[in-house]
C-alpha atoms as a PDB file:
ATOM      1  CA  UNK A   1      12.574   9.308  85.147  1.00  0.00           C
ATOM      2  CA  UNK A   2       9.771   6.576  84.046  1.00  0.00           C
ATOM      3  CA  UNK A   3       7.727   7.402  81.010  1.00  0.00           C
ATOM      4  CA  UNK A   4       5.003   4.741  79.792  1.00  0.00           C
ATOM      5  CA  UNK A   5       3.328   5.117  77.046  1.00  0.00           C
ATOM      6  CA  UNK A   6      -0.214   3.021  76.620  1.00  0.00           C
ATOM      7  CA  UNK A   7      -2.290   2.796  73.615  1.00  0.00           C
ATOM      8  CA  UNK A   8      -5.234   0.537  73.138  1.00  0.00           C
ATOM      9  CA  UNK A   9      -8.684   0.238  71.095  1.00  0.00           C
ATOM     10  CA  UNK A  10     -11.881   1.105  72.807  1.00  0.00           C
ATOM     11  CA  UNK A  11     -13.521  -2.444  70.725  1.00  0.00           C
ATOM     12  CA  UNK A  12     -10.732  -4.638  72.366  1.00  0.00           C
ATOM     13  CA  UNK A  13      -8.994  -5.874  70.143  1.00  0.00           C
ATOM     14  CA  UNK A  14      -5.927  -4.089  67.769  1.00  0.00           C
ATOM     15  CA  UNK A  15      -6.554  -5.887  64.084  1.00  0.00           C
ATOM     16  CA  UNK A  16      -7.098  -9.424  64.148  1.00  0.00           C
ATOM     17  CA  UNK A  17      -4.587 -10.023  67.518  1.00  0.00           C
ATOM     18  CA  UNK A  18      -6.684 -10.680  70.771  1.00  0.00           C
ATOM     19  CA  UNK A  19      -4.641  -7.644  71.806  1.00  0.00           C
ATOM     20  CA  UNK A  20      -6.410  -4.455  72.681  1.00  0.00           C
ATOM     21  CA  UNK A  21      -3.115  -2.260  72.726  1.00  0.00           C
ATOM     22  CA  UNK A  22       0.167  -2.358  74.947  1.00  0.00           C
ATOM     23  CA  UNK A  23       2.339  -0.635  77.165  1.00  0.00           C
ATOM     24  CA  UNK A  24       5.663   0.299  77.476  1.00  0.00           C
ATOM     25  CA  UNK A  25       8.135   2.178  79.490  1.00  0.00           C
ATOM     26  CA  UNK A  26      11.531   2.942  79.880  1.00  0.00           C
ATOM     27  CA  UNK A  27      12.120  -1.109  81.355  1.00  0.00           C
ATOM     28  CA  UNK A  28      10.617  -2.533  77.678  1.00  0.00           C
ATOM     29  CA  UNK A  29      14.247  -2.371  76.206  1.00  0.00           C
ATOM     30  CA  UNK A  30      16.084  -3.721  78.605  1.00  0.00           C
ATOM     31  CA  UNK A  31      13.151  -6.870  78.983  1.00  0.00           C
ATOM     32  CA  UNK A  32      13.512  -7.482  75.205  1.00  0.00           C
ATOM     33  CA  UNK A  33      17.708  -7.516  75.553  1.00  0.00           C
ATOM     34  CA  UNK A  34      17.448  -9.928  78.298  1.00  0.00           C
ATOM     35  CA  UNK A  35      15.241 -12.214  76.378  1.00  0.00           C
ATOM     36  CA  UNK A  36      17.859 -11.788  72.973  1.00  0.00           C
ATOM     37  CA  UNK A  37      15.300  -9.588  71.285  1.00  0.00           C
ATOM     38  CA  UNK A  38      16.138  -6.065  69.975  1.00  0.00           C
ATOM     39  CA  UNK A  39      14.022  -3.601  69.683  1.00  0.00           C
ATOM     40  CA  UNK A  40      15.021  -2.340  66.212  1.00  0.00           C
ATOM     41  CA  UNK A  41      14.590  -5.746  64.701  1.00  0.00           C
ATOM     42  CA  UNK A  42      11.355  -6.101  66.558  1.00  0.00           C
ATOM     43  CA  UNK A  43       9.926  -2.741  65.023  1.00  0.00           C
ATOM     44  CA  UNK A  44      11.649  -3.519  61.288  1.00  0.00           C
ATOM     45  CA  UNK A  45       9.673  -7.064  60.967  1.00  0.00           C
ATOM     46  CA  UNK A  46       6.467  -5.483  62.116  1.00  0.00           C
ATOM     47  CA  UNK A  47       6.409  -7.933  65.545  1.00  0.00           C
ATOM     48  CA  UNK A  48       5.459  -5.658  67.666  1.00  0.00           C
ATOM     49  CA  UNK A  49       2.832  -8.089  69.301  1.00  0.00           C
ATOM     50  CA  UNK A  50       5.443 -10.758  69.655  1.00  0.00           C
ATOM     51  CA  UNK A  51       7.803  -8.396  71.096  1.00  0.00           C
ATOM     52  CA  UNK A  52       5.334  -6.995  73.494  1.00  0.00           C
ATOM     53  CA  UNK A  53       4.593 -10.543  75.122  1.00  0.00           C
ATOM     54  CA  UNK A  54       7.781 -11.086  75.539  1.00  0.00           C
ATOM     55  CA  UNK A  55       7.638  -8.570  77.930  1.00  0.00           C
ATOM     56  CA  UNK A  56       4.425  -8.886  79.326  1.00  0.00           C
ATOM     57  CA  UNK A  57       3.331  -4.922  77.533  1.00  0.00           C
ATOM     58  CA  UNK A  58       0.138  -6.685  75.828  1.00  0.00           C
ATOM     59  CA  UNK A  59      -3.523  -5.292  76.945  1.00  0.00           C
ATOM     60  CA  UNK A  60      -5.700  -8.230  76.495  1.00  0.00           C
ATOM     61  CA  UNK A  61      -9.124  -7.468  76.970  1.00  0.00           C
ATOM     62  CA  UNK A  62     -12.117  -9.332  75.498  1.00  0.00           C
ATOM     63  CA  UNK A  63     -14.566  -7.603  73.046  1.00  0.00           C
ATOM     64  CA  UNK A  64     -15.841  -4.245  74.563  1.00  0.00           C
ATOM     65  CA  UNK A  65     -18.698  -4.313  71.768  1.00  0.00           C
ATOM     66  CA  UNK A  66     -17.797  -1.222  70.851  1.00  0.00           C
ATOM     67  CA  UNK A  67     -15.863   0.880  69.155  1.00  0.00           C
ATOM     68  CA  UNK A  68     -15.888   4.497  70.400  1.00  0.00           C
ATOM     69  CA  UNK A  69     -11.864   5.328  69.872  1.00  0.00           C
ATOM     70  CA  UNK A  70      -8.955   4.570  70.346  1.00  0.00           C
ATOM     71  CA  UNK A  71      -7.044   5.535  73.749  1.00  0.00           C
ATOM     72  CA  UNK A  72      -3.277   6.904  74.051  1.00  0.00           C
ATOM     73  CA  UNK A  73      -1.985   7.895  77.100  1.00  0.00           C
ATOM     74  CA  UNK A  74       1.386   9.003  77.286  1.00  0.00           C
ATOM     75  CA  UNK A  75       2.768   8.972  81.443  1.00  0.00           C
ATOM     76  CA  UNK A  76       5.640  11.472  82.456  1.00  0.00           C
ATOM     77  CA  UNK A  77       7.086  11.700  85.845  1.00  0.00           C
END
């Protein structure tokens, strides 16, 4: 079974990151263990952008300009 979860900011950009959201899926975990990163200690320092790179989950966009919503989209198959 492969879930993925995406969530991402209608403007772009998540804060002041050039992120516009991420995604992850059942894979994420094993990415970060391969690369020595764990996904508690990611969560616990508040890295979730660093951790996310890592394993290529960032959504880069640049600027929509606007800001409608934000999107979440949760995949189950």
């Amino acid at each position: 079974m492969l879930n993925q979860i995406t969530s991402f900011g209608s403007d772009g950009a998540d804060g002041r990151t050039d992120a516009g959201g991420g995604i992850v899926d059942g894979k994420t975990k094993e990415i970060l263990a391969a690369k020595d990163l764990k996904i508690d200690n990611v969560l616990a320092d508040n890295d979730v952008y660093n951790g996310l790179l890592a394993c290529d989950g960032l959504i880069i966009t640049e600027s929509t300009g606007t800001n409608v919503n934000d999107v979440a989209i949760l995949l189950c198959k």
